[in-house]
PDB file of N, CA and C in Angstrom:
ATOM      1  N   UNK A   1      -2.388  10.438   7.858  1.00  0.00           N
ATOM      2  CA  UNK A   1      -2.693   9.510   6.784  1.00  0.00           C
ATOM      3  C   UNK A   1      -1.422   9.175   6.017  1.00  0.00           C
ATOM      4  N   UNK A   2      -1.119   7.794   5.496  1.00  0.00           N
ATOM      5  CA  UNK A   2      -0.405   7.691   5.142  1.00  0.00           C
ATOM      6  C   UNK A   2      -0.760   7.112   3.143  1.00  0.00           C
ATOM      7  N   UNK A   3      -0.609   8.349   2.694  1.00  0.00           N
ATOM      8  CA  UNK A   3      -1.178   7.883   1.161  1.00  0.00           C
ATOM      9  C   UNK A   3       0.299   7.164   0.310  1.00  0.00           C
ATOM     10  N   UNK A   4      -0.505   6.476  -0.310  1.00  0.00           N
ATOM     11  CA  UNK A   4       0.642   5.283  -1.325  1.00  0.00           C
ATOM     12  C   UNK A   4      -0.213   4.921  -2.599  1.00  0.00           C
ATOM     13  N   UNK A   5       0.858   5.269  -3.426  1.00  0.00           N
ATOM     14  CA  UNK A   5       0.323   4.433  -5.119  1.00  0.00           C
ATOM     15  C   UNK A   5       1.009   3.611  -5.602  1.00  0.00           C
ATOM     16  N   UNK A   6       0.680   1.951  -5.038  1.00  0.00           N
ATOM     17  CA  UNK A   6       1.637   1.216  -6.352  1.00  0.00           C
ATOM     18  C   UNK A   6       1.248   0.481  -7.549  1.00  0.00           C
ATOM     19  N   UNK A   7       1.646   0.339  -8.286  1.00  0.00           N
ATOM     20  CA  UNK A   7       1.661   0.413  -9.701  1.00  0.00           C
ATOM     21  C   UNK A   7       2.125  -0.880 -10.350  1.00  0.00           C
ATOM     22  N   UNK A   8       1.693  -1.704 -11.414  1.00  0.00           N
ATOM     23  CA  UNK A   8       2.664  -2.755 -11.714  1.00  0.00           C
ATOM     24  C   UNK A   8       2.612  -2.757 -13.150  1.00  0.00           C
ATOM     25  N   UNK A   9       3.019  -3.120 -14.321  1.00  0.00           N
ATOM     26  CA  UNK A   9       3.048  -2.895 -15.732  1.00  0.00           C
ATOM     27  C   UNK A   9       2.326  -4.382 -15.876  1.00  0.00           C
ATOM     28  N   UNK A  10       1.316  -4.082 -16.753  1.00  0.00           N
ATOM     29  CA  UNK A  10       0.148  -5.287 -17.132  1.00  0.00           C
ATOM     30  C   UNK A  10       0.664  -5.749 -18.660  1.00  0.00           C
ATOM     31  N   UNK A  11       1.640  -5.174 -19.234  1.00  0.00           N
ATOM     32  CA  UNK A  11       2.118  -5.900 -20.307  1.00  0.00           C
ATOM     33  C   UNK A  11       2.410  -7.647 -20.114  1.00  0.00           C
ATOM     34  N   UNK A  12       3.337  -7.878 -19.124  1.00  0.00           N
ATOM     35  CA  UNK A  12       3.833  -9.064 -18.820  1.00  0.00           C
ATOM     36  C   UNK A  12       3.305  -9.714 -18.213  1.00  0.00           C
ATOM     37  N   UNK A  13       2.126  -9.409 -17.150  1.00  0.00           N
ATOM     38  CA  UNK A  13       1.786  -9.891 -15.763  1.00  0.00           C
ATOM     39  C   UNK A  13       0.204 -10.139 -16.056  1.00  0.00           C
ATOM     40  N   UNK A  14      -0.181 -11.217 -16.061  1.00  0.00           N
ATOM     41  CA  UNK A  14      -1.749 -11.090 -16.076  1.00  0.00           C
ATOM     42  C   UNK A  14      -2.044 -10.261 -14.411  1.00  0.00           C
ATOM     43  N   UNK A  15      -3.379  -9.483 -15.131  1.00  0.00           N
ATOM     44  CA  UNK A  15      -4.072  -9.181 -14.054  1.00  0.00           C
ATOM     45  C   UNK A  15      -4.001  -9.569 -12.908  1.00  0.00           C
ATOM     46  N   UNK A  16      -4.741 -10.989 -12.783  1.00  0.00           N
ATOM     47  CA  UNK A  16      -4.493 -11.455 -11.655  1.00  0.00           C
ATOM     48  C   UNK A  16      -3.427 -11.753 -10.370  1.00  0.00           C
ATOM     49  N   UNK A  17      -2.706 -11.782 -10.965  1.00  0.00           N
ATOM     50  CA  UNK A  17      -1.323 -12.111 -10.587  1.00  0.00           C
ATOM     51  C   UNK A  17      -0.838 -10.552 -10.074  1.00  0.00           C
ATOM     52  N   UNK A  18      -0.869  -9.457 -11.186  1.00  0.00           N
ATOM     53  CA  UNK A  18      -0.422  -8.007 -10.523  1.00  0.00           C
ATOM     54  C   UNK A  18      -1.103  -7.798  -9.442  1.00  0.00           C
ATOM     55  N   UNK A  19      -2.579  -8.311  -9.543  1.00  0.00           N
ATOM     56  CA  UNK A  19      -2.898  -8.101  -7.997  1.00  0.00           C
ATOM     57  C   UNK A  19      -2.620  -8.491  -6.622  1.00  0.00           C
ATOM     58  N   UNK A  20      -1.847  -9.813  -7.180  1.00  0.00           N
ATOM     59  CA  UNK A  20      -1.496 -10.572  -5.655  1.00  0.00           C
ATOM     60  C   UNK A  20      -0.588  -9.880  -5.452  1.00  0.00           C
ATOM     61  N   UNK A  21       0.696  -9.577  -6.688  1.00  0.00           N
ATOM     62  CA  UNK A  21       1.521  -9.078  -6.247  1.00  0.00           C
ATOM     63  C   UNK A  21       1.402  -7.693  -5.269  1.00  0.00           C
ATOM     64  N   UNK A  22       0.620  -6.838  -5.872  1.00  0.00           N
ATOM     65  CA  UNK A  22       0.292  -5.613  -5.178  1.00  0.00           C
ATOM     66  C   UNK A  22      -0.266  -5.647  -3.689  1.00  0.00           C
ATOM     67  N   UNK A  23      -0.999  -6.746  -3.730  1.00  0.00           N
ATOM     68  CA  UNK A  23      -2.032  -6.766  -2.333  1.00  0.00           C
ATOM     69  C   UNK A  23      -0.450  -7.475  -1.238  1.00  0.00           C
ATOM     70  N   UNK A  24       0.750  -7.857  -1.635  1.00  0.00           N
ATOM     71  CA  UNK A  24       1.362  -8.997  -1.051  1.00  0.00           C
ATOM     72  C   UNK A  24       2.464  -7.437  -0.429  1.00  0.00           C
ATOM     73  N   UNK A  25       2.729  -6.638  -1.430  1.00  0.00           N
ATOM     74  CA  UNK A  25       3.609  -5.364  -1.764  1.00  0.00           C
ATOM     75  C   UNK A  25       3.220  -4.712  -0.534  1.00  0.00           C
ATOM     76  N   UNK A  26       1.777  -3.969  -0.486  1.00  0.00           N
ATOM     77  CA  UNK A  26       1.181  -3.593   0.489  1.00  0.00           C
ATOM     78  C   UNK A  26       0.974  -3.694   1.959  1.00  0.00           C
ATOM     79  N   UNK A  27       0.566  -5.425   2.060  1.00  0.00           N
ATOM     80  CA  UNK A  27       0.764  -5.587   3.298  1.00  0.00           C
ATOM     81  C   UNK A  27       2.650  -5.484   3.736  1.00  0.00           C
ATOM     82  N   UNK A  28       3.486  -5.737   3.247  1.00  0.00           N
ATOM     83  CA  UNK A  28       4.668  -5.428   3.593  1.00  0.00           C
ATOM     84  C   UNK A  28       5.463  -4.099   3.833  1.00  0.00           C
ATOM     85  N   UNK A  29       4.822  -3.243   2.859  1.00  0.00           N
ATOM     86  CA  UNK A  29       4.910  -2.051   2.890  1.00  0.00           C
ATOM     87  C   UNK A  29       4.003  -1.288   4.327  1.00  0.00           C
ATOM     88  N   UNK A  30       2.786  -1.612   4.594  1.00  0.00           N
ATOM     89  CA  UNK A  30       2.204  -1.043   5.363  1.00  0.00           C
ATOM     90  C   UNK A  30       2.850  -1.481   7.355  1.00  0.00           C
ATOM     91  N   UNK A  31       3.133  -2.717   7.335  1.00  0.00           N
ATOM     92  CA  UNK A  31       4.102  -3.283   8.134  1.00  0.00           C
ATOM     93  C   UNK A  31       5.246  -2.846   8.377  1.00  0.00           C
ATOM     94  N   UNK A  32       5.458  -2.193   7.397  1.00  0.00           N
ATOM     95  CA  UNK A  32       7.233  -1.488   7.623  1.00  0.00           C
ATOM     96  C   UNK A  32       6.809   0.009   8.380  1.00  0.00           C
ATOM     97  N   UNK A  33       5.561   0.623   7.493  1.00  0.00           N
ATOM     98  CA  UNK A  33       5.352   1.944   7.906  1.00  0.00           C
ATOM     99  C   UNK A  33       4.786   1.906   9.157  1.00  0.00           C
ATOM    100  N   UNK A  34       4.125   1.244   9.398  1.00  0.00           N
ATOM    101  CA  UNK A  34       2.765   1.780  10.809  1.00  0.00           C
ATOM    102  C   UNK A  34       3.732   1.807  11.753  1.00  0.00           C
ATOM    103  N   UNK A  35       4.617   1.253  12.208  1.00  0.00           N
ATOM    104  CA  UNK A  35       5.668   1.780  13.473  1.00  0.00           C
ATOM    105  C   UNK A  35       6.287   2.591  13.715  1.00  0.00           C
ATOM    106  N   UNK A  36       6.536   3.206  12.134  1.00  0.00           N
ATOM    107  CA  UNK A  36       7.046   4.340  12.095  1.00  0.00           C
ATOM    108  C   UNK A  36       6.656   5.922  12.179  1.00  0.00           C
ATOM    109  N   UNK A  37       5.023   5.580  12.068  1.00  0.00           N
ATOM    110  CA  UNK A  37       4.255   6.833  11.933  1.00  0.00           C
ATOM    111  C   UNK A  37       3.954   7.400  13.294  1.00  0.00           C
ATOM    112  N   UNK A  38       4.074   8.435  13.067  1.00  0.00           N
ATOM    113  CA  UNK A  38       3.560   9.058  14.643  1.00  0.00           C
ATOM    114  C   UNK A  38       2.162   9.229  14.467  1.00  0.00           C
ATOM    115  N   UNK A  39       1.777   9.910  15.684  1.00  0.00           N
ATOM    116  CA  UNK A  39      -0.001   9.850  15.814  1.00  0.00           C
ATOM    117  C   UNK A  39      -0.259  11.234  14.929  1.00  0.00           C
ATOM    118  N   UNK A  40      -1.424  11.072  14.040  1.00  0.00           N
ATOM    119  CA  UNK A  40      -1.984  11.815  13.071  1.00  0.00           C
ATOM    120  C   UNK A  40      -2.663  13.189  13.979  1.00  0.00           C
ATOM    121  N   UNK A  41      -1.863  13.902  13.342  1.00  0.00           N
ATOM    122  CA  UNK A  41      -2.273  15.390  13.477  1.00  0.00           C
ATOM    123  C   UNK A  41      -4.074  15.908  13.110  1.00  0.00           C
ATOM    124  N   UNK A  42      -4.241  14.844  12.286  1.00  0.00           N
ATOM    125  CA  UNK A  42      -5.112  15.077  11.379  1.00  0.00           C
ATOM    126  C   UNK A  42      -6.431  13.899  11.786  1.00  0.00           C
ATOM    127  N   UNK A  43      -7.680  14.450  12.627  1.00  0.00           N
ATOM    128  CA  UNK A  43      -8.815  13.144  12.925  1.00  0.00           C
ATOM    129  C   UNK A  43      -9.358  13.144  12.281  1.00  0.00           C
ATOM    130  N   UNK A  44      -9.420  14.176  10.756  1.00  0.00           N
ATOM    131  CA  UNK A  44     -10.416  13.747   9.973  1.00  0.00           C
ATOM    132  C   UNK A  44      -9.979  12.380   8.926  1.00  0.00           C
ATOM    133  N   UNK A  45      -8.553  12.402   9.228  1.00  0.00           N
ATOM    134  CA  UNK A  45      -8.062  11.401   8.184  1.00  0.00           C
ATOM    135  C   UNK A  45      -8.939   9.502   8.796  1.00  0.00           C
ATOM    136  N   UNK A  46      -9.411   9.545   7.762  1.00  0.00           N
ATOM    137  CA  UNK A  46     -10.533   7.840   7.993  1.00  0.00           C
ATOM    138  C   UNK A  46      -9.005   6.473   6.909  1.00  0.00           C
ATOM    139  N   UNK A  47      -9.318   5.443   7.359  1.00  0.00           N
ATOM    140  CA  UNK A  47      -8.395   4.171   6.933  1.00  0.00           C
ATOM    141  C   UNK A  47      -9.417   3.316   6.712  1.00  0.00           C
TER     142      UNK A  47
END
């Protein structure tokens, strides 16, 4: 499993918007990782 927390400061950013950003963060982030991961030790881990 590959766990991740990202985070954005809602002072400046409406809501909405932190979310695109995050959901946009994610898919790029998760794209970088999945090639890199080897096969999970672990079958109980669910995605």
């Amino acid at each position: 499993c590959l766990w991740t927390h990202l985070s954005i400061p809602l002072k400046e950013t409406p809501r909405e918007q932190a979310y695109q950003i995050l959901e946009q963060v994610w898919v790029s982030w998760y794209q970088w990782w999945h090639p890199r991961l080897s096969q999970p030790l672990n079958t109980n881990c669910h995605s």
